[in-house]
Protein backbone atom coordinates (compact mmCIF):
# COMPACT_ATOMS: atom_id res chain seq x y z
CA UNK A 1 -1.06 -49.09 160.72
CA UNK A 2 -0.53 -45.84 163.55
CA UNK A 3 -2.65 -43.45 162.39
CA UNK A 4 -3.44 -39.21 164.16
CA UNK A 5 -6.43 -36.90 163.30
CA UNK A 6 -5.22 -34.22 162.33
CA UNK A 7 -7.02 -30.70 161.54
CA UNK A 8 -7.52 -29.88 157.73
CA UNK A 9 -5.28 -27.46 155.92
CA UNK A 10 -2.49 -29.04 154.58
CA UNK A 11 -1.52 -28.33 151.07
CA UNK A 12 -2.69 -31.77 149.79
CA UNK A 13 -5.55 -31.47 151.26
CA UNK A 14 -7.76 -29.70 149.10
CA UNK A 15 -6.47 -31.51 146.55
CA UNK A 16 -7.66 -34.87 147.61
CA UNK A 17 -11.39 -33.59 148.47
CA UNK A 18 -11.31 -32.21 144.81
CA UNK A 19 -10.35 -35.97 143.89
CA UNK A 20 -12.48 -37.89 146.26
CA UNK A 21 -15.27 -35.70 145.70
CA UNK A 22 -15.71 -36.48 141.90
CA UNK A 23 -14.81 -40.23 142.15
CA UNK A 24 -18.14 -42.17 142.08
CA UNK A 25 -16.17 -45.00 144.87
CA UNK A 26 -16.88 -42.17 147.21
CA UNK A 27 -20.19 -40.99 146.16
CA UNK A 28 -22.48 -41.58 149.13
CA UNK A 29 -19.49 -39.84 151.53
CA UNK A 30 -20.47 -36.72 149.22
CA UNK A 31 -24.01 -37.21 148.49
CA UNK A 32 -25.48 -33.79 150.06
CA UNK A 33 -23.23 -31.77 147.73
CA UNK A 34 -25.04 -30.86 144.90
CA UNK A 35 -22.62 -30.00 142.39
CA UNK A 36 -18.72 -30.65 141.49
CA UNK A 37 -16.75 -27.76 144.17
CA UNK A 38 -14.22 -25.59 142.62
CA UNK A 39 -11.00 -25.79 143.81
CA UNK A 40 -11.68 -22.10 146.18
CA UNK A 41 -14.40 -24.15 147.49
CA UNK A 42 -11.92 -27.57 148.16
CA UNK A 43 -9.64 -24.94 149.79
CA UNK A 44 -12.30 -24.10 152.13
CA UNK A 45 -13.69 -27.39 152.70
CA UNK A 46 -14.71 -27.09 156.38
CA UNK A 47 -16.32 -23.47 155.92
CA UNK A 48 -17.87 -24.06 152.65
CA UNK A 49 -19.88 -27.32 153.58
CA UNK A 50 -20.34 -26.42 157.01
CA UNK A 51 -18.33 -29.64 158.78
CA UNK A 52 -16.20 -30.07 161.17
CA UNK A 53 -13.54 -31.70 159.73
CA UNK A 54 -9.87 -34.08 160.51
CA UNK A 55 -8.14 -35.61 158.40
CA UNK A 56 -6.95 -39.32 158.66
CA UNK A 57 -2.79 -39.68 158.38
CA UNK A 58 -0.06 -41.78 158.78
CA UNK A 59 1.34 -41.67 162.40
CA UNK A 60 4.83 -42.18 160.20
CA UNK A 61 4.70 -41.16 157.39
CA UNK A 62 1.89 -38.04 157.82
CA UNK A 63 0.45 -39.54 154.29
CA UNK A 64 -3.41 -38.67 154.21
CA UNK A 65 -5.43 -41.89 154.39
CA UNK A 66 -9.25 -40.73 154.74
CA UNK A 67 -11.41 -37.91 156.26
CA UNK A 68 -13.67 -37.84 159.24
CA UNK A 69 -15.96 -35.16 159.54
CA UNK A 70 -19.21 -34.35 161.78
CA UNK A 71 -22.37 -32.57 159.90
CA UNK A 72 -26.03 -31.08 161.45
CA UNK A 73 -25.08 -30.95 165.30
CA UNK A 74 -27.93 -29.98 167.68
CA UNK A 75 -26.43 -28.63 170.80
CA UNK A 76 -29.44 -28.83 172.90
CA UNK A 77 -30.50 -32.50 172.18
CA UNK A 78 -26.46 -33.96 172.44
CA UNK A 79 -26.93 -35.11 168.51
CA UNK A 80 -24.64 -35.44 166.34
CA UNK A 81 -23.76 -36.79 162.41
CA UNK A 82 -20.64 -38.50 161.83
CA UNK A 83 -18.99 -39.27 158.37
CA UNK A 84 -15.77 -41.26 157.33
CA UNK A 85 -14.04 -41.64 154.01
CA UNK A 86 -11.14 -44.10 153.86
CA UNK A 87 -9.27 -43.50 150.56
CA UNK A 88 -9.25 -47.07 148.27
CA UNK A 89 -5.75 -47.74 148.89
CA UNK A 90 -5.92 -47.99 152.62
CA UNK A 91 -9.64 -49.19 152.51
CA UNK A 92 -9.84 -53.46 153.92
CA UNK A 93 -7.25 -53.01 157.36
CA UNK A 94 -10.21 -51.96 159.33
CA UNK A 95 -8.55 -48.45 159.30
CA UNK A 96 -11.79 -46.84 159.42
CA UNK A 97 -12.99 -48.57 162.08
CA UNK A 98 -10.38 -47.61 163.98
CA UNK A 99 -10.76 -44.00 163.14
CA UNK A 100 -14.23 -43.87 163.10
CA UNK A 101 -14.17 -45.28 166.66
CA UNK A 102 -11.48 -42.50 167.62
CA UNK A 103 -13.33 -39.86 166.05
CA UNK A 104 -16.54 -41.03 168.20
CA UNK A 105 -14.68 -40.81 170.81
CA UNK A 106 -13.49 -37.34 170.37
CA UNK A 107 -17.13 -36.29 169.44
CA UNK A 108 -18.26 -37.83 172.77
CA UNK A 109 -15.74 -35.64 174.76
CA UNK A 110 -17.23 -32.37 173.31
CA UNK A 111 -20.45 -33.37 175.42
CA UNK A 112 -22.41 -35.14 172.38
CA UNK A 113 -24.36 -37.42 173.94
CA UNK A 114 -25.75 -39.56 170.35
CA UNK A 115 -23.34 -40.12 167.30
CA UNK A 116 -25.14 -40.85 164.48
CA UNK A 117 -24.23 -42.63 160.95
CA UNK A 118 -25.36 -43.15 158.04
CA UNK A 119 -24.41 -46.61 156.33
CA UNK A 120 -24.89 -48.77 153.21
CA UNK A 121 -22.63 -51.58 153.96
CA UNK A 122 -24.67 -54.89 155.38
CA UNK A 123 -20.77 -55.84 156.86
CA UNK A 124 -20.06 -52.56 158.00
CA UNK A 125 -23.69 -52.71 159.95
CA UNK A 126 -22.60 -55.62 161.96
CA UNK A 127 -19.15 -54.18 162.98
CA UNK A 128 -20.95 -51.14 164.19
CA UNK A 129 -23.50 -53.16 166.25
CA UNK A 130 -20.54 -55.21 168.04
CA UNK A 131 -18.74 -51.97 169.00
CA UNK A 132 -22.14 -50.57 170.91
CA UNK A 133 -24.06 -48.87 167.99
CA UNK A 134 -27.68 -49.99 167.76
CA UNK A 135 -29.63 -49.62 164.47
CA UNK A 136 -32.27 -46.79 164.51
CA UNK A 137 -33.75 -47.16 161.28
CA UNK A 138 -33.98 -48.60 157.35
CA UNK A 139 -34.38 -46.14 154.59
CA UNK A 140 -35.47 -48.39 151.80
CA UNK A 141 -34.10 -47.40 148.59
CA UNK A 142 -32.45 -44.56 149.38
CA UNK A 143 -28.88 -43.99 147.78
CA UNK A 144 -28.17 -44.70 144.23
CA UNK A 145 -25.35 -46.57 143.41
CA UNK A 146 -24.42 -47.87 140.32
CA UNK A 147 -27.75 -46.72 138.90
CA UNK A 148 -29.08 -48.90 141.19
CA UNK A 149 -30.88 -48.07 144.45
CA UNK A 150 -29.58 -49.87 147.61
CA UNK A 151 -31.35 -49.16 151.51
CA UNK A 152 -29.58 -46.88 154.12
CA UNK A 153 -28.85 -48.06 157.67
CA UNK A 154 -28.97 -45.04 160.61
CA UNK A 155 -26.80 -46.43 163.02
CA UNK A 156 -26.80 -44.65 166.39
CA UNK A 157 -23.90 -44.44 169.62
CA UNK A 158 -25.28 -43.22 172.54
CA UNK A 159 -22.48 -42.44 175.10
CA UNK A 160 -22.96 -43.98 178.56
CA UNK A 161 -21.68 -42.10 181.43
């Protein structure tokens, strides 16, 4: 599946942070946010949470498939957080592997230096760590999920040049 990154502001695209963001099968993409946004502040997406934001679509048919996004950048150090939501029905094609490695990429050629994310997924860990990410840290017991409390992998890309 071709997909672009594409910036936010089509006319669906509020609409689907407003969805995504009160589903609980993306609630550690939205953990920060404290509260359920109003639709003025899904409109705004990219100014009210302070991201830098693309969306994920279809190379043929423009359909939205996910969201990348890049959170707390320090300028002087070359740092950088990265975030990626695939939406369920595109989820298992390895789509957002493929866009999360494009939207490193792009990150990389803005001069960041270290990409940084912030996983729960055992399998997802071991992807990362055969495309060059090395694992930085465990937070034990950090997200909730389910009512349950699972650990948090940092995983860190450090661009060679």
């Amino acid at each position: 599946m071709k997909f672009v990154l594409s910036p936010f502001g089509l006319v669906e695209d509020p609409m689907l942070i407003a969805k995504w963001s009160t589903d609980s099968h993306y609630a550690n993409f939205f953990q920060s946010i404290g509260m359920i946004p109003t639709m003025e502040e899904c409109r705004n997406y990219p100014g009210w949470t302070g991201n830098s934001v693309m969306m994920i679509r279809s190379a043929t048919t423009a359909e939205t498939m996910g969201v990348v996004s890049m959170y707390r950048p320090i300028y002087r150090n070359g740092t950088v957080e990265a975030g990626i939501l695939i939406d369920k029905k595109y989820q298992g094609n390895k789509l957002g592997e493929r866009a999360g490695l494009k939207w490193i990429s792009y990150l990389a050629s803005l001069g960041f230096r270290k990409i940084i994310v912030n996983i729960i997924e055992e399998k997802l860990q071991r992807r990362l760590l055969e495309n060059g990410f090395v694992l930085e840290g465990v937070h034990k017991d950090e997200v909730n999920i389910d009512g349950q409390y699972v650990d948090e992998y940092r995983m860190a890309y450090t661009v060679r040049k």
